[in-house]
PDB file of N, CA and C in Angstrom:
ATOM      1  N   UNK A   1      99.987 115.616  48.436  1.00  0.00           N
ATOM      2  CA  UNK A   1     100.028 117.023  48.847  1.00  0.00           C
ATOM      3  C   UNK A   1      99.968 117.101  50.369  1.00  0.00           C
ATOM      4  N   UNK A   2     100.872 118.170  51.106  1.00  0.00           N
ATOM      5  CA  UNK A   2     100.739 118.517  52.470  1.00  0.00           C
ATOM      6  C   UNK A   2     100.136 119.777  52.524  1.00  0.00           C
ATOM      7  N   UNK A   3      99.259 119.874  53.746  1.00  0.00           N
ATOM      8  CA  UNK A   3      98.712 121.007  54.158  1.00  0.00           C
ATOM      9  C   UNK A   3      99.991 122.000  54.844  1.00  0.00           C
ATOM     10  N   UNK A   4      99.995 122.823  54.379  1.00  0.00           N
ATOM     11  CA  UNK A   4     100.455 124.161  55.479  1.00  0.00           C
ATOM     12  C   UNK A   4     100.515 125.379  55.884  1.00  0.00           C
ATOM     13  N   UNK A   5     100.332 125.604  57.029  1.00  0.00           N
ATOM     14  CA  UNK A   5      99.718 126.376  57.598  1.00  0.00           C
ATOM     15  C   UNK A   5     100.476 127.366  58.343  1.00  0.00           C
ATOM     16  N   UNK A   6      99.740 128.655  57.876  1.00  0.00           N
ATOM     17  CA  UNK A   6     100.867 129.566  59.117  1.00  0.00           C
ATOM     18  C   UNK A   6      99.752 130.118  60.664  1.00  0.00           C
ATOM     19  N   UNK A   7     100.393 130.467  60.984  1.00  0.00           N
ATOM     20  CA  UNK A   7      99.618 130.828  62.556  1.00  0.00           C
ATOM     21  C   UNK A   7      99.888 132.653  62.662  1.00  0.00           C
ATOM     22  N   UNK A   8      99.724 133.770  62.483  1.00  0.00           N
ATOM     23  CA  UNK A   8     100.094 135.517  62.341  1.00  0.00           C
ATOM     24  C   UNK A   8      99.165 135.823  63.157  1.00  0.00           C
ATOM     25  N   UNK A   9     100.303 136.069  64.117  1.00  0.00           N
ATOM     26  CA  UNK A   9      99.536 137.091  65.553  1.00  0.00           C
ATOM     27  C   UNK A   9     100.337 137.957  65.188  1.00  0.00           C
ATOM     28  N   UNK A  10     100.357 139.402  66.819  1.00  0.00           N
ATOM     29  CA  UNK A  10     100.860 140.657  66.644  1.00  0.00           C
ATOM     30  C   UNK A  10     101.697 140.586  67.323  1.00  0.00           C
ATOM     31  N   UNK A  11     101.974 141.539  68.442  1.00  0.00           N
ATOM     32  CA  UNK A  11     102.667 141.289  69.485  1.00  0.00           C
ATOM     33  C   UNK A  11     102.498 141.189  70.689  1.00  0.00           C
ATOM     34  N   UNK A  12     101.442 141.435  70.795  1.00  0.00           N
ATOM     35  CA  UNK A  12     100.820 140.704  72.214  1.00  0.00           C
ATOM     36  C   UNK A  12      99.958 140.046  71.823  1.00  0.00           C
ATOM     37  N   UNK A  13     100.039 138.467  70.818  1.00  0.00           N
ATOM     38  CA  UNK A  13      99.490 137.461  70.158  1.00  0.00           C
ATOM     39  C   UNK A  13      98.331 137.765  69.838  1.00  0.00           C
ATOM     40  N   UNK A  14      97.399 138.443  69.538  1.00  0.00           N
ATOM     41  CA  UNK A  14      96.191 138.502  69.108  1.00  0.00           C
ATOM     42  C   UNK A  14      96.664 137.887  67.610  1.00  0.00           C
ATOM     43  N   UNK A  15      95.218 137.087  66.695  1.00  0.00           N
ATOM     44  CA  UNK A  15      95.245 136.753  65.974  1.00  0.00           C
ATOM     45  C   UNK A  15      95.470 138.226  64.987  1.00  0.00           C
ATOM     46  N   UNK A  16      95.947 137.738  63.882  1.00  0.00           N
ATOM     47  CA  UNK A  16      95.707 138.841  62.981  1.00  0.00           C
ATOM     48  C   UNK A  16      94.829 138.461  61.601  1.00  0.00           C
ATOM     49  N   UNK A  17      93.505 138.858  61.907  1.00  0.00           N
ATOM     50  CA  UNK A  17      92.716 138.314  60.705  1.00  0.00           C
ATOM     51  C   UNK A  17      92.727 139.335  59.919  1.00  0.00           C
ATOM     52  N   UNK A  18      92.063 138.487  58.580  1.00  0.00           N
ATOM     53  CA  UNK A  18      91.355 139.348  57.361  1.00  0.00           C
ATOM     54  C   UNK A  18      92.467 139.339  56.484  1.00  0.00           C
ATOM     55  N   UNK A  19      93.486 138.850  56.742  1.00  0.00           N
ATOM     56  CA  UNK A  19      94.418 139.151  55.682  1.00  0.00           C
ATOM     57  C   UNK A  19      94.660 138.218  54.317  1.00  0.00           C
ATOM     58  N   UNK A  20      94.985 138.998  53.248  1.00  0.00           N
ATOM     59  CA  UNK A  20      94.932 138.321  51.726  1.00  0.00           C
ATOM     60  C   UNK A  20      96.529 138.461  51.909  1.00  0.00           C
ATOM     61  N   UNK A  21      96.847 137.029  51.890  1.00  0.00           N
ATOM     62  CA  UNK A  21      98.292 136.612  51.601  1.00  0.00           C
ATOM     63  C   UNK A  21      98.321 135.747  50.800  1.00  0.00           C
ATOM     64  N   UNK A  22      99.715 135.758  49.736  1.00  0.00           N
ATOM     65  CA  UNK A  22     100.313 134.935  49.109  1.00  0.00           C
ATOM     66  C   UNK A  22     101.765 134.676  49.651  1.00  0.00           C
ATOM     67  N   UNK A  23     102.262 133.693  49.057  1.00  0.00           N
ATOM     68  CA  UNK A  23     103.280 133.018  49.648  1.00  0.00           C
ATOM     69  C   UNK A  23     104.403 132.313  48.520  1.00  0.00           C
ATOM     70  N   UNK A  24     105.634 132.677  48.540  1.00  0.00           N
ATOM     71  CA  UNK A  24     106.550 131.930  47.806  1.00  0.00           C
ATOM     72  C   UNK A  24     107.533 130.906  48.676  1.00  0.00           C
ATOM     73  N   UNK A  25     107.699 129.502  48.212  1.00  0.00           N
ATOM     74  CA  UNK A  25     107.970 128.844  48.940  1.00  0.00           C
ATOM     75  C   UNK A  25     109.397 128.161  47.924  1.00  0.00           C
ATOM     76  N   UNK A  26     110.726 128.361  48.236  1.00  0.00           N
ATOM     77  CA  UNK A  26     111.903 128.329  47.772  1.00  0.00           C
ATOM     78  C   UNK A  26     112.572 127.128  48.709  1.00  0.00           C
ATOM     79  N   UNK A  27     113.493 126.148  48.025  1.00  0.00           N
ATOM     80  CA  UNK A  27     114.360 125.128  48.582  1.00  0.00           C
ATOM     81  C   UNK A  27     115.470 126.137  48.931  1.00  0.00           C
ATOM     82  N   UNK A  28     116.235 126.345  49.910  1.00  0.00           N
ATOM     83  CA  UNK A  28     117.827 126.905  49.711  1.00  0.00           C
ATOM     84  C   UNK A  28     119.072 126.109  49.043  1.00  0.00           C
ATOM     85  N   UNK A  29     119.249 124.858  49.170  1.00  0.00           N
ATOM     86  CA  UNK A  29     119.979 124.100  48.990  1.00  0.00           C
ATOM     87  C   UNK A  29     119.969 124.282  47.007  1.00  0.00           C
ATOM     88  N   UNK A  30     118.711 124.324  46.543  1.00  0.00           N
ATOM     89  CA  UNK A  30     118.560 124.370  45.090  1.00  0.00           C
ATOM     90  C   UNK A  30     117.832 125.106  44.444  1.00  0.00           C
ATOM     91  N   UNK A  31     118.024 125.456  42.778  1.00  0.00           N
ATOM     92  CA  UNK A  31     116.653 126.171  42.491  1.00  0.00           C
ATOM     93  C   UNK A  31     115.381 125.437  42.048  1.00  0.00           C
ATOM     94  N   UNK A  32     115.526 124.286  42.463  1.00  0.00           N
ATOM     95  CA  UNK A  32     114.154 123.453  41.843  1.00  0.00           C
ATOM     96  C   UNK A  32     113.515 123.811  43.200  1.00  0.00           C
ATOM     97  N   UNK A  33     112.338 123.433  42.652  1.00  0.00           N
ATOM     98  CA  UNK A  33     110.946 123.180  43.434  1.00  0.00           C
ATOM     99  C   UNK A  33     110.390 124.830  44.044  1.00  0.00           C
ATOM    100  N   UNK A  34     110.604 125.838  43.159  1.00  0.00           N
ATOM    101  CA  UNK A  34     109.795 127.038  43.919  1.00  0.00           C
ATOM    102  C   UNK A  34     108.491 126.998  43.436  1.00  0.00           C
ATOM    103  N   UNK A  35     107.674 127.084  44.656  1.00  0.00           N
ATOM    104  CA  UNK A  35     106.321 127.158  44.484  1.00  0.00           C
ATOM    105  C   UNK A  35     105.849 128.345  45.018  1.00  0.00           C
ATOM    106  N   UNK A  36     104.635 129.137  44.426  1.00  0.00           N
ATOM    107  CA  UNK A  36     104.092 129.973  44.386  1.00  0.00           C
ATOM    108  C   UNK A  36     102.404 129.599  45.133  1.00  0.00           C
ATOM    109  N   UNK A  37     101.987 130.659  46.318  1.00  0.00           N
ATOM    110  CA  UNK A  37     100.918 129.481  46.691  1.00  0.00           C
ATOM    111  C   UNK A  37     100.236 130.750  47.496  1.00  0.00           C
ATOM    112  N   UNK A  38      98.931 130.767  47.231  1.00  0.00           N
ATOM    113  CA  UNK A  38      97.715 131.596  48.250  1.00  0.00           C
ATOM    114  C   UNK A  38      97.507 130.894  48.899  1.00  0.00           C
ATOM    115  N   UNK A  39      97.201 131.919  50.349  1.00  0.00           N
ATOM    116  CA  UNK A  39      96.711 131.526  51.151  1.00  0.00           C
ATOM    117  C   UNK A  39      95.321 131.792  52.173  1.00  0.00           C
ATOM    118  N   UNK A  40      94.485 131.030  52.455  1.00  0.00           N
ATOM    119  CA  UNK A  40      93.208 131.117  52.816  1.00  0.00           C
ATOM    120  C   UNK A  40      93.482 130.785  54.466  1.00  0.00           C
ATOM    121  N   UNK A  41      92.419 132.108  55.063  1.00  0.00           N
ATOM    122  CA  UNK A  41      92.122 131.931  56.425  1.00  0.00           C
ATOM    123  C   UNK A  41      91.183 131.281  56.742  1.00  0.00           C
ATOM    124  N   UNK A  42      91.427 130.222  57.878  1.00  0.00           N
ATOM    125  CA  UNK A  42      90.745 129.035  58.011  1.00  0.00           C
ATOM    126  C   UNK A  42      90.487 128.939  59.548  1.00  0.00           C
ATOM    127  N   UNK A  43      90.968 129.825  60.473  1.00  0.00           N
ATOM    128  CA  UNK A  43      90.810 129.478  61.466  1.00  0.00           C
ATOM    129  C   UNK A  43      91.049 131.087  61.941  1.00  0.00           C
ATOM    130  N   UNK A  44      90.700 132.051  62.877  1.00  0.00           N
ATOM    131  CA  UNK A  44      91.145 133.384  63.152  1.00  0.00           C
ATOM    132  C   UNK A  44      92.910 132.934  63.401  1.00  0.00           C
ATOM    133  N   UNK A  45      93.506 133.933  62.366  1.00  0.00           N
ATOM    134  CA  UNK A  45      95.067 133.860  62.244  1.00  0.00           C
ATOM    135  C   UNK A  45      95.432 132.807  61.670  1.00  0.00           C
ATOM    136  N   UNK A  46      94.617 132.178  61.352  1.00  0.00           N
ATOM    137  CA  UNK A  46      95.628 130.555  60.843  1.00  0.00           C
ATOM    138  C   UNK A  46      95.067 130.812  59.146  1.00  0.00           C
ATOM    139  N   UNK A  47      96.214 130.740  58.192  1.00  0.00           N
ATOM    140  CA  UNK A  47      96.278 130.887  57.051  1.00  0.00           C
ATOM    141  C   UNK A  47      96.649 128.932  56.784  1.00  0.00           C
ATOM    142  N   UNK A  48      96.105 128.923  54.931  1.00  0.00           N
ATOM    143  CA  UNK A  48      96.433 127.535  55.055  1.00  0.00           C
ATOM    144  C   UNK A  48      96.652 127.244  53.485  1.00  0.00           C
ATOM    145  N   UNK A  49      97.427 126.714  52.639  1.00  0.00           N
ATOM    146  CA  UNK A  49      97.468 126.500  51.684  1.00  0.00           C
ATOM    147  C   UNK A  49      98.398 125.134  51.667  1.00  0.00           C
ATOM    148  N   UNK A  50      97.841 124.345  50.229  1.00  0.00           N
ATOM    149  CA  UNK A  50      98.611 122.770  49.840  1.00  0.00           C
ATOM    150  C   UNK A  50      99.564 123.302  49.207  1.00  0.00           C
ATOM    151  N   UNK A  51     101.006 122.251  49.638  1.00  0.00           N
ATOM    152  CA  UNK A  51     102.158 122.473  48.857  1.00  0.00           C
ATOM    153  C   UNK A  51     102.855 120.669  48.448  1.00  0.00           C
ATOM    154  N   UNK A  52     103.669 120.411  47.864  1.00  0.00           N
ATOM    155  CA  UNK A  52     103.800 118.808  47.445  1.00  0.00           C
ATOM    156  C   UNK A  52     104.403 118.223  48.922  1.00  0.00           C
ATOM    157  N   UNK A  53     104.289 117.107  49.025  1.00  0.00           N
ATOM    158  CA  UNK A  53     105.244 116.455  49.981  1.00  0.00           C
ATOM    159  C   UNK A  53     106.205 115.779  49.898  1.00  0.00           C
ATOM    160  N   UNK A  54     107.193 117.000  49.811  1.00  0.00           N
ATOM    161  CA  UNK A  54     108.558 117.142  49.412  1.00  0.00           C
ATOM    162  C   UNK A  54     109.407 117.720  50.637  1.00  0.00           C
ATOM    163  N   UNK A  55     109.783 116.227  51.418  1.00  0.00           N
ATOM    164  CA  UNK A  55     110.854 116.748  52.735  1.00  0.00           C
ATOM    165  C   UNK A  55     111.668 117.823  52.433  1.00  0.00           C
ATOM    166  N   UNK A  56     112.261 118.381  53.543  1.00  0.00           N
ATOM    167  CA  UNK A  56     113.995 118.918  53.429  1.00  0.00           C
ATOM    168  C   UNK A  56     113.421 120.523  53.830  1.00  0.00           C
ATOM    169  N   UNK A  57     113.992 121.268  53.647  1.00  0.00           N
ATOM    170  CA  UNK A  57     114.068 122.518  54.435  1.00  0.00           C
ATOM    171  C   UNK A  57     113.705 123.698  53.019  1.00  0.00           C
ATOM    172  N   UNK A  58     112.478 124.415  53.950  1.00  0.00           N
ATOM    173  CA  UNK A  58     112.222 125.021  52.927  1.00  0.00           C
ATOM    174  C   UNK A  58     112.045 126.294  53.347  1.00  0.00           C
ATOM    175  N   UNK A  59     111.954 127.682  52.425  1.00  0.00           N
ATOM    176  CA  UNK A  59     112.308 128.933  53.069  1.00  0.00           C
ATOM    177  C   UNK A  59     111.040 129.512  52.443  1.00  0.00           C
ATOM    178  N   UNK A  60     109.629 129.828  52.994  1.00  0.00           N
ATOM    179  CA  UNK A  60     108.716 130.744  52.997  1.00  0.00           C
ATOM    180  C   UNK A  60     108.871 132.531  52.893  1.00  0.00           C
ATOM    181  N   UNK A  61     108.450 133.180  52.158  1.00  0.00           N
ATOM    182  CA  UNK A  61     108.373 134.799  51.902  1.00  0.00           C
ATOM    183  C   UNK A  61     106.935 134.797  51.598  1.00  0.00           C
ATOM    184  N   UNK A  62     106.363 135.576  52.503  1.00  0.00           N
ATOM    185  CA  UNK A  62     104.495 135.625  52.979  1.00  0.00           C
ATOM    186  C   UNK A  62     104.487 137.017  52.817  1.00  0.00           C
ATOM    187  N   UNK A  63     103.672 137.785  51.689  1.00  0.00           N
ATOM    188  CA  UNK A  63     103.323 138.911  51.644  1.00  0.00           C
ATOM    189  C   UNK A  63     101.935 139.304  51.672  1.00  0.00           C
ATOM    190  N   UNK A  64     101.125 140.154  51.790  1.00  0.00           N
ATOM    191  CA  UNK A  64      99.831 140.712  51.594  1.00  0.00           C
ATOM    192  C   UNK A  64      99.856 142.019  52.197  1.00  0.00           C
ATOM    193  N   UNK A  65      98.150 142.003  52.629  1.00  0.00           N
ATOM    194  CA  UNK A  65      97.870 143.336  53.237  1.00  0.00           C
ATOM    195  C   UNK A  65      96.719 142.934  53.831  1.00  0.00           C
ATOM    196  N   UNK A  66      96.245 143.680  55.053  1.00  0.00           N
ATOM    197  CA  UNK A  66      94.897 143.785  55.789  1.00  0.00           C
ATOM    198  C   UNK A  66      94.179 144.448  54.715  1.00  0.00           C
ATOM    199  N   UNK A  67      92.438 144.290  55.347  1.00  0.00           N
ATOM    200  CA  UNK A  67      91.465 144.909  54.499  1.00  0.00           C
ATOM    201  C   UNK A  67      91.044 146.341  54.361  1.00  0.00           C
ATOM    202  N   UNK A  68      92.599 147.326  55.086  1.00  0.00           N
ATOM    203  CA  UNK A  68      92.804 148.862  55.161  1.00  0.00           C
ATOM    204  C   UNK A  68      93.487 149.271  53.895  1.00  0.00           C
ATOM    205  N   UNK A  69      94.357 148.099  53.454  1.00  0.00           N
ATOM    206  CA  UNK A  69      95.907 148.042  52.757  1.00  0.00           C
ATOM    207  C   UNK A  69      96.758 147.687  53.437  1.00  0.00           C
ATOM    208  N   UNK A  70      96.830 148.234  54.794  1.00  0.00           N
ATOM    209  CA  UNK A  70      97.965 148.055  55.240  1.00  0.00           C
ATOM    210  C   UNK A  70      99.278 146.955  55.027  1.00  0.00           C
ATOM    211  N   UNK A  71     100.239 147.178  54.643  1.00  0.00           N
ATOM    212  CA  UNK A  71     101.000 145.771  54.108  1.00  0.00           C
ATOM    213  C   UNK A  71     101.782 145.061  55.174  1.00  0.00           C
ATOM    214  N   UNK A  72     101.657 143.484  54.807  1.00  0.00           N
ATOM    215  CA  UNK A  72     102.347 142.670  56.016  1.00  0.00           C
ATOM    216  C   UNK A  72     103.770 141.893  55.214  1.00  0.00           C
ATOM    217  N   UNK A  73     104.339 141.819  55.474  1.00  0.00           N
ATOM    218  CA  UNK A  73     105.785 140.596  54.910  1.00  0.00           C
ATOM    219  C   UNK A  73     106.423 140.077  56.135  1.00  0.00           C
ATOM    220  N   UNK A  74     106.711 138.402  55.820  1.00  0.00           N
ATOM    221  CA  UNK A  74     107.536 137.894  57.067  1.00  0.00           C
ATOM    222  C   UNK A  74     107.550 136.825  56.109  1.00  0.00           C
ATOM    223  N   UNK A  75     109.408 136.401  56.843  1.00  0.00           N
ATOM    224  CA  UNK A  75     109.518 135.419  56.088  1.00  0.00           C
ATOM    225  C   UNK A  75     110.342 133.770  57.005  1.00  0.00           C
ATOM    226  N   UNK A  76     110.169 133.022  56.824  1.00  0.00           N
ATOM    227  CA  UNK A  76     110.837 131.954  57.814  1.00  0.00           C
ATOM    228  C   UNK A  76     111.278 130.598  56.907  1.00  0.00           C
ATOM    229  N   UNK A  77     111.687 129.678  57.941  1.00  0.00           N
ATOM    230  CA  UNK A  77     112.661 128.739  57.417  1.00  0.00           C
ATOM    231  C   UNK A  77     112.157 127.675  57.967  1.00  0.00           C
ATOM    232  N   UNK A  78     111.796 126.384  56.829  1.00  0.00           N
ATOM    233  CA  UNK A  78     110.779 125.547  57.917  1.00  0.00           C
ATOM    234  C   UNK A  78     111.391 124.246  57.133  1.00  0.00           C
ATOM    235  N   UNK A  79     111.381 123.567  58.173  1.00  0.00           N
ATOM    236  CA  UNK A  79     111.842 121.962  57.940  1.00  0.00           C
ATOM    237  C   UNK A  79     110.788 120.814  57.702  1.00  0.00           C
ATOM    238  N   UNK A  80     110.733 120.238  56.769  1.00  0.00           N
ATOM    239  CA  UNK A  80     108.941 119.167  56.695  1.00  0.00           C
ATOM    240  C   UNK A  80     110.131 117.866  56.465  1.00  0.00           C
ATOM    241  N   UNK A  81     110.003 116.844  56.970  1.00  0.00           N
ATOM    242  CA  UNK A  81     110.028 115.541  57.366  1.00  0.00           C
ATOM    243  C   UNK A  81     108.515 114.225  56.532  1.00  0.00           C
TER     244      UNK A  81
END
């Protein structure tokens, strides 16, 4: 298993804590390997959850909300080696 981790600031980088996120983690190339994965704050802004260690390029969709509701989504494209 690999650790990974996201880093969610704002826009003038302040961390953005408190937030309850989950995370779907999709291959593009195929439909194998989607993983479904919570994530725990571990550091102010740094979210962190285990996923397999399985190279190649993988496409993250991170949803939740702050502890108002307020809702967050962002999504990115990340390469593991």
């Amino acid at each position: 298993m690999r650790l990974s981790a996201v880093r969610i600031a704002d826009s003038k980088g302040a961390a953005l804590r408190g937030l309850t996120l989950n995370g779907v983690f999709d291959r593009p190339a195929t439909e194998q390997g989607r993983l479904a994965r919570a994530f725990t704050e571990t550091r102010p802004g740094v979210y962190d959850t285990t996923v397999p260690d399985v190279p190649g390029v993988w496409d993250l969709a991170l949803k939740g909300q702050d502890a108002s509701g307020e809702p967050f989504d962002s999504q990115a494209r990340m390469t593991w080696r």
